[in-house]
PDB file of N, CA and C in Angstrom:
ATOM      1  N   UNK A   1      -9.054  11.222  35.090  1.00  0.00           N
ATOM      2  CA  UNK A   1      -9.484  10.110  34.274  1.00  0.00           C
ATOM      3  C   UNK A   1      -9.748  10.640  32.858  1.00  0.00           C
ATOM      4  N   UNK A   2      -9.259  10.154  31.912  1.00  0.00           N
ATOM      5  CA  UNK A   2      -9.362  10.317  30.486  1.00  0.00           C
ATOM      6  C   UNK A   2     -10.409   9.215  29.853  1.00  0.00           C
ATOM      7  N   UNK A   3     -11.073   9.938  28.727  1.00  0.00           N
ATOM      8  CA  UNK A   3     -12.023   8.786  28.361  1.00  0.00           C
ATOM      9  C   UNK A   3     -12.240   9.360  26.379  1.00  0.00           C
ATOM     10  N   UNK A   4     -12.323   8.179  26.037  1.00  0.00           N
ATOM     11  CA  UNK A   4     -12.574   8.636  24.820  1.00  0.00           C
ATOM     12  C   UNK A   4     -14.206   9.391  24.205  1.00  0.00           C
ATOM     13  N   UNK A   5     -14.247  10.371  22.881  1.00  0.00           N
ATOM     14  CA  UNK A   5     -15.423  10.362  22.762  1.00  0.00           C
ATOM     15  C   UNK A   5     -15.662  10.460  21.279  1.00  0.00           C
ATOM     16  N   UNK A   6     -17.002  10.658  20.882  1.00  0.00           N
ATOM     17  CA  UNK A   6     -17.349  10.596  19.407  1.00  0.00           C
ATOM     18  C   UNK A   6     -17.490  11.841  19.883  1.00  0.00           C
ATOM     19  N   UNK A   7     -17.692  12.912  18.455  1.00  0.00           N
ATOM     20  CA  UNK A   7     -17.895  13.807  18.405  1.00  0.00           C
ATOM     21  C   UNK A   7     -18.829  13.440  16.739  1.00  0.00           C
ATOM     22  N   UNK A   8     -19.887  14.075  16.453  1.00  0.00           N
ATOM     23  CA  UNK A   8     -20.542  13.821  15.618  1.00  0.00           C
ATOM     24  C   UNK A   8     -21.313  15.220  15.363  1.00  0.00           C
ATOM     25  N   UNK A   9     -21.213  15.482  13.719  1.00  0.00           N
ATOM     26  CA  UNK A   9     -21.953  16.919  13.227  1.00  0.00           C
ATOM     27  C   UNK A   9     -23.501  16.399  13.502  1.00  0.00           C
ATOM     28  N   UNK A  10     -24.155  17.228  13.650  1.00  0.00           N
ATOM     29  CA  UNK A  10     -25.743  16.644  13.453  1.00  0.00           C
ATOM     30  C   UNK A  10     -26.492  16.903  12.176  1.00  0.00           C
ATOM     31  N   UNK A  11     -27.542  15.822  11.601  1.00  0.00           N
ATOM     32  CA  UNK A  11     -28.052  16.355  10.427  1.00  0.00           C
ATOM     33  C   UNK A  11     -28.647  17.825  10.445  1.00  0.00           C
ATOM     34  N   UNK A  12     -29.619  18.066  11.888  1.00  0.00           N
ATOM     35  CA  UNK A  12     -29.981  19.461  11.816  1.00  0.00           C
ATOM     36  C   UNK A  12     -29.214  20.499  12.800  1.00  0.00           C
ATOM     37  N   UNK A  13     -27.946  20.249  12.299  1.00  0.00           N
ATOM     38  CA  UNK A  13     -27.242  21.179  13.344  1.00  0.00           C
ATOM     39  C   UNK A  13     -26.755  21.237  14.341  1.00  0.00           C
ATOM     40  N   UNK A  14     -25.227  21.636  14.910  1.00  0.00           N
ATOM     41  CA  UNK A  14     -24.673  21.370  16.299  1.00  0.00           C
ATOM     42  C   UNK A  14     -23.687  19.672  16.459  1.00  0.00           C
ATOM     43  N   UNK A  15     -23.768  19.432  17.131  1.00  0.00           N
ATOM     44  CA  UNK A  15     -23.064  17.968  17.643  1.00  0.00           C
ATOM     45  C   UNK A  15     -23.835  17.382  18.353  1.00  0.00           C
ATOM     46  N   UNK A  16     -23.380  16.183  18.314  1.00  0.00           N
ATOM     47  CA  UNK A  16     -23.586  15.358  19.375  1.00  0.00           C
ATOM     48  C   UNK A  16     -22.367  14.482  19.621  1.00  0.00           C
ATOM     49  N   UNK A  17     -22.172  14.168  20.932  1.00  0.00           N
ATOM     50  CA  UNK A  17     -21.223  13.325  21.160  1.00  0.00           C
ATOM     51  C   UNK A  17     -21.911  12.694  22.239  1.00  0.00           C
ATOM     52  N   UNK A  18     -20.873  11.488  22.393  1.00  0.00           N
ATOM     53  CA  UNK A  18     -20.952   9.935  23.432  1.00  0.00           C
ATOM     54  C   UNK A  18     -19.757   9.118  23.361  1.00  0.00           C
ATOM     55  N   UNK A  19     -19.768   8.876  24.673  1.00  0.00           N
ATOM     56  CA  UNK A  19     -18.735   8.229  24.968  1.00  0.00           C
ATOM     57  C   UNK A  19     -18.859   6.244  25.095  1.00  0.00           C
ATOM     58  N   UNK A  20     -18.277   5.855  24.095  1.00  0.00           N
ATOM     59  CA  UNK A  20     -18.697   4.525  23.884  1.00  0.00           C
ATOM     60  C   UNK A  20     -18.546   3.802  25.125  1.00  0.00           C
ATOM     61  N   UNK A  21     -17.340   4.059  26.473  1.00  0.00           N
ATOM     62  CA  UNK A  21     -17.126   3.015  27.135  1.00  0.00           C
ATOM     63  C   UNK A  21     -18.446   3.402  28.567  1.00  0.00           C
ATOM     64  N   UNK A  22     -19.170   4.182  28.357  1.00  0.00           N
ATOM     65  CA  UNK A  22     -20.186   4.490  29.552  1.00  0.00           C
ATOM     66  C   UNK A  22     -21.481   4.685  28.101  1.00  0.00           C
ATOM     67  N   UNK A  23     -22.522   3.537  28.320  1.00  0.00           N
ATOM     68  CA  UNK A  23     -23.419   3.279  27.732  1.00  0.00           C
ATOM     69  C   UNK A  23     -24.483   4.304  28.196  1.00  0.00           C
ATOM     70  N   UNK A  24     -24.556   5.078  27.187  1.00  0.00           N
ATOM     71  CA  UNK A  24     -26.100   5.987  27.666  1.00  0.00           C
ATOM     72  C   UNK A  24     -25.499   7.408  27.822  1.00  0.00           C
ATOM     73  N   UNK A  25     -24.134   7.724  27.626  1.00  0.00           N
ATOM     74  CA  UNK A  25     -23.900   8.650  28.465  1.00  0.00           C
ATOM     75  C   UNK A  25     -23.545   9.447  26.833  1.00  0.00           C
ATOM     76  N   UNK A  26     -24.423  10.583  26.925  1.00  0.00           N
ATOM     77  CA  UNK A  26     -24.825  11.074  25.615  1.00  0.00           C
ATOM     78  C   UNK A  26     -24.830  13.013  25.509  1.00  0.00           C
ATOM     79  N   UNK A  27     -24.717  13.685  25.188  1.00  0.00           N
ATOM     80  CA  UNK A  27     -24.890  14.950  25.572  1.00  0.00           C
ATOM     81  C   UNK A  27     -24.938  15.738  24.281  1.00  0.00           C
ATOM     82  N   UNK A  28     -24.785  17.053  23.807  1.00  0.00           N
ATOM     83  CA  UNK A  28     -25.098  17.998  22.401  1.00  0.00           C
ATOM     84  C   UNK A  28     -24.483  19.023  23.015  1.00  0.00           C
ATOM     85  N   UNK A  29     -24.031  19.685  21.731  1.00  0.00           N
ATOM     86  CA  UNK A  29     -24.552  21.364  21.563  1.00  0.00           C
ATOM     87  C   UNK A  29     -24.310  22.255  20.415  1.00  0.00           C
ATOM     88  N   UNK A  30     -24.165  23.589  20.784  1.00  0.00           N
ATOM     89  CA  UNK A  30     -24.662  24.007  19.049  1.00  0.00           C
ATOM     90  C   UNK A  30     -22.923  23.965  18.801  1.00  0.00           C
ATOM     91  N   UNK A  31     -21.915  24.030  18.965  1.00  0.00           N
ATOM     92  CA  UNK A  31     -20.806  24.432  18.799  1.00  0.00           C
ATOM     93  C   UNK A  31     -19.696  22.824  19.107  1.00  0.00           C
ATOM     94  N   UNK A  32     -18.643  22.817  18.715  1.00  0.00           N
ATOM     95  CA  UNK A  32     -17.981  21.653  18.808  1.00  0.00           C
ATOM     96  C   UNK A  32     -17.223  22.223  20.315  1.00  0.00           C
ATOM     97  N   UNK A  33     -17.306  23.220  20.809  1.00  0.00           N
ATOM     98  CA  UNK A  33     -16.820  23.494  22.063  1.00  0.00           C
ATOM     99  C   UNK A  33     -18.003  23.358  23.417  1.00  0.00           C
ATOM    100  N   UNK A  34     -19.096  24.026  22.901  1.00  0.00           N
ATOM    101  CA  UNK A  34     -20.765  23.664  23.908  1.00  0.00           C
ATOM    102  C   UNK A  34     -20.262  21.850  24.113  1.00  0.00           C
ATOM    103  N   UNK A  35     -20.297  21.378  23.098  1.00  0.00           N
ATOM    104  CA  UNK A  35     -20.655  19.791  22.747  1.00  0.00           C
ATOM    105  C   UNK A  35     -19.819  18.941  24.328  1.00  0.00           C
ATOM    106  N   UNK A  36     -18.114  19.335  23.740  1.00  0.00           N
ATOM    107  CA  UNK A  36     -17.260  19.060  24.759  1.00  0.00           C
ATOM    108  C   UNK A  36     -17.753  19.343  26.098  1.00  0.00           C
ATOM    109  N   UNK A  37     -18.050  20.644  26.537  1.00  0.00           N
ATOM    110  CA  UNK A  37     -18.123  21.040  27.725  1.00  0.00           C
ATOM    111  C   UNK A  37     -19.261  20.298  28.715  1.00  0.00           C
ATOM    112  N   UNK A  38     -20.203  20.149  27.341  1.00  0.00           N
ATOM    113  CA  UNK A  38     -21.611  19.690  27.853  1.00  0.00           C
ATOM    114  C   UNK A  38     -21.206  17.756  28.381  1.00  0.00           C
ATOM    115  N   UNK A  39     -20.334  17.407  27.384  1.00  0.00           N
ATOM    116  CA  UNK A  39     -20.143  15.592  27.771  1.00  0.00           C
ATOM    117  C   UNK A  39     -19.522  15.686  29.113  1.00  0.00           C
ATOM    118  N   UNK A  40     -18.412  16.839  29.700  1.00  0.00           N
ATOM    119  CA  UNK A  40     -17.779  16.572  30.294  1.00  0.00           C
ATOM    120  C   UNK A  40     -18.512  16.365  31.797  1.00  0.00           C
ATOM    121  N   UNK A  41     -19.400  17.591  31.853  1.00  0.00           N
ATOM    122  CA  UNK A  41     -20.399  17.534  32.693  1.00  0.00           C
ATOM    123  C   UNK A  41     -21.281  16.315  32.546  1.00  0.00           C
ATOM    124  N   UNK A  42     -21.298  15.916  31.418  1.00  0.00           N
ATOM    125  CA  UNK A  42     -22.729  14.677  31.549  1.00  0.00           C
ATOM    126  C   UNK A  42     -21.823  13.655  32.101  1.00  0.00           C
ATOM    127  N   UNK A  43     -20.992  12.743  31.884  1.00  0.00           N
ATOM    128  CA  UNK A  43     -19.894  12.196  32.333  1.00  0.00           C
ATOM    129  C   UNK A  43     -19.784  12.268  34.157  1.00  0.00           C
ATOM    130  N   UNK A  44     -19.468  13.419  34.681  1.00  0.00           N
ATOM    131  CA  UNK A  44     -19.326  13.840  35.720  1.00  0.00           C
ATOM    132  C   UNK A  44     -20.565  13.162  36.615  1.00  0.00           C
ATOM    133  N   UNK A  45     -21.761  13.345  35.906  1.00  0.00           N
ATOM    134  CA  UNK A  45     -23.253  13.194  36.459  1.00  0.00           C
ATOM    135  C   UNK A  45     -23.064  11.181  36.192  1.00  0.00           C
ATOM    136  N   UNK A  46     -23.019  10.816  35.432  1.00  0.00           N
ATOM    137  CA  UNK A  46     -22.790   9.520  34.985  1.00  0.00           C
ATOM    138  C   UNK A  46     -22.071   8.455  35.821  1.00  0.00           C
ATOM    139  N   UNK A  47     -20.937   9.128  36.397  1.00  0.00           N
ATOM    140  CA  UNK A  47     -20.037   8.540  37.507  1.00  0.00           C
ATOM    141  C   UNK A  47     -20.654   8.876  38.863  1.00  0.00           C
ATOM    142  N   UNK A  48     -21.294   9.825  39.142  1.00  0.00           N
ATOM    143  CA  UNK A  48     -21.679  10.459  40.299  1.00  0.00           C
ATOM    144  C   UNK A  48     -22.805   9.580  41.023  1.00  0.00           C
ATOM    145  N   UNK A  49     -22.268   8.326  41.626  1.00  0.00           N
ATOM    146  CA  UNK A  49     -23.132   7.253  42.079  1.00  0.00           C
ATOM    147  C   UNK A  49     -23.564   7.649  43.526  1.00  0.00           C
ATOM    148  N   UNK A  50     -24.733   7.857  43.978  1.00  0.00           N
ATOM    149  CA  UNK A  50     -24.476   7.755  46.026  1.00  0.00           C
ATOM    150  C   UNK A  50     -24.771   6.948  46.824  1.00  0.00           C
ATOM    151  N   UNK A  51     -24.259   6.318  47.895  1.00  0.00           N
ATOM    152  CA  UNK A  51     -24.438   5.316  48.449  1.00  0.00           C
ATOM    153  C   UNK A  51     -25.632   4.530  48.494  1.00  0.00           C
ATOM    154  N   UNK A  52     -26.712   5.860  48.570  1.00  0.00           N
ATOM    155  CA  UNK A  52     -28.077   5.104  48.993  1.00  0.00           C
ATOM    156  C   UNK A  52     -28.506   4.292  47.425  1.00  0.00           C
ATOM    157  N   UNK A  53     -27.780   4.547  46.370  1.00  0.00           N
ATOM    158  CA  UNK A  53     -28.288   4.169  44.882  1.00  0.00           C
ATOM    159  C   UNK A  53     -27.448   2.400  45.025  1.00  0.00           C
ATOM    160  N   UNK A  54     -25.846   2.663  45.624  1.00  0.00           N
ATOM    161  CA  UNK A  54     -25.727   1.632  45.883  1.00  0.00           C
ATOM    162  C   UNK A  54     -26.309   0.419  46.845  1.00  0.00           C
ATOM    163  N   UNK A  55     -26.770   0.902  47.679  1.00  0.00           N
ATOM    164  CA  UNK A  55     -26.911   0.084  49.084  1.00  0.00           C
ATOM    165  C   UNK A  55     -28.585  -0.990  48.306  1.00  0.00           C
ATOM    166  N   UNK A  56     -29.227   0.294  47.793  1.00  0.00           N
ATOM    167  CA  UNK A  56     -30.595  -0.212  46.760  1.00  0.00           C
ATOM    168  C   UNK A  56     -30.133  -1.414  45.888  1.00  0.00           C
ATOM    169  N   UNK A  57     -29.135  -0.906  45.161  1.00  0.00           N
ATOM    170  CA  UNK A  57     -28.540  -1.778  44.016  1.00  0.00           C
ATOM    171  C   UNK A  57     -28.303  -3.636  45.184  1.00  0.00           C
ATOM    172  N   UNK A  58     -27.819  -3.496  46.089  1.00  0.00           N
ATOM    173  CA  UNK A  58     -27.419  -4.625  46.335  1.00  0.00           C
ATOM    174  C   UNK A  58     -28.322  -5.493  47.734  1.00  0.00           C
ATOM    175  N   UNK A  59     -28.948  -4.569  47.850  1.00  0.00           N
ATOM    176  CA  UNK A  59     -29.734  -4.641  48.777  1.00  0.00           C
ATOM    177  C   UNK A  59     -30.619  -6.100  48.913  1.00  0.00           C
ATOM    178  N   UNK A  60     -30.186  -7.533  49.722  1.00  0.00           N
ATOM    179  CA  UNK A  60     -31.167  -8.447  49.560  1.00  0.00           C
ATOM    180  C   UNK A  60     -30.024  -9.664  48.736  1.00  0.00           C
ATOM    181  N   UNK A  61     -28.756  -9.206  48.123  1.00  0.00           N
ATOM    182  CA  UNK A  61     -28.282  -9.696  47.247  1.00  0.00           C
ATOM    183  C   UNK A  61     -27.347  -9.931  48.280  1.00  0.00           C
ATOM    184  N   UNK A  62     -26.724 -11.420  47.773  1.00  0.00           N
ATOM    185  CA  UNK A  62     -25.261 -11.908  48.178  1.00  0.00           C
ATOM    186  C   UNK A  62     -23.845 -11.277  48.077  1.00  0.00           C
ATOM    187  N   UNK A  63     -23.588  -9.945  47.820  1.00  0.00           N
ATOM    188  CA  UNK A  63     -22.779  -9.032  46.940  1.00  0.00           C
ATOM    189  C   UNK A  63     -22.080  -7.841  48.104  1.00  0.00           C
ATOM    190  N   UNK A  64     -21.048  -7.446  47.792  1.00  0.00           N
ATOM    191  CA  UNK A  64     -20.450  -6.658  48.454  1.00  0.00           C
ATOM    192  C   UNK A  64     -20.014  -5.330  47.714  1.00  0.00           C
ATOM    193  N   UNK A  65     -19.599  -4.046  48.415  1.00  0.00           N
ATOM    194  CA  UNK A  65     -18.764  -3.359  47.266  1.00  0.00           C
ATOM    195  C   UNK A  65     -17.633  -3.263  47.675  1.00  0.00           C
ATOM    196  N   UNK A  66     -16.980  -2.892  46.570  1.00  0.00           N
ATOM    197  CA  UNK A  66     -15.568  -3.260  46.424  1.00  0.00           C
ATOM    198  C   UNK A  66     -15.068  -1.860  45.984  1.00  0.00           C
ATOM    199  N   UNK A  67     -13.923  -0.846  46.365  1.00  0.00           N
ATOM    200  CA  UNK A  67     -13.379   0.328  45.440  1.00  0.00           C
ATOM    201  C   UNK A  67     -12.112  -0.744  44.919  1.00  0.00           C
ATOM    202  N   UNK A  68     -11.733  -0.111  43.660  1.00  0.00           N
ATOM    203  CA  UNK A  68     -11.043  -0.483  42.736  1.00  0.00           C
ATOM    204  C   UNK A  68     -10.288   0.977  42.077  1.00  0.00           C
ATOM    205  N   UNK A  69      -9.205   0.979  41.702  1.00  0.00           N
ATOM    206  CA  UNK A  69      -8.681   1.998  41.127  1.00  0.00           C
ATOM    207  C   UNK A  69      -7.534   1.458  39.982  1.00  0.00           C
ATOM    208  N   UNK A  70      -8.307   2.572  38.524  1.00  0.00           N
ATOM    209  CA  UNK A  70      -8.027   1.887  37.482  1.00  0.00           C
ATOM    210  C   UNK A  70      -6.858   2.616  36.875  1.00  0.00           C
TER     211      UNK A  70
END
């Protein structure tokens, strides 16, 4: 899966980047290579849902889950 990202200098140094289409999903580092490595992992953690987070999520609700592949 490919995803786009910002990559951004920081006023005091290093990067920051985020990926606009996953809200929140935010990461740094001192180097424009740390920065990358660090989103890719945050990303990883971001998608990394587990059942019991789902089953909570819908739990009580009229709702089913569904896999989808994009």
């Amino acid at each position: 899966m490919k995803f786009k990202v910002i990559l951004e200098e920081a006023e005091e140094g290093g990067y920051v980047v985020y990926v606009p289409s996953l809200p929140g999903c935010v990461s740094q580092g001192e180097t424009r290579e740390e920065a990358i490595e660090n989103i890719k992992e945050a990303i990883e953690v971001y998608l990394d849902i587990d059942d019991a987070q789902i089953d909570a999520e819908i739990k009580g609700k009229k709702a089913e889950v569904v896999e989808i592949s994009v």
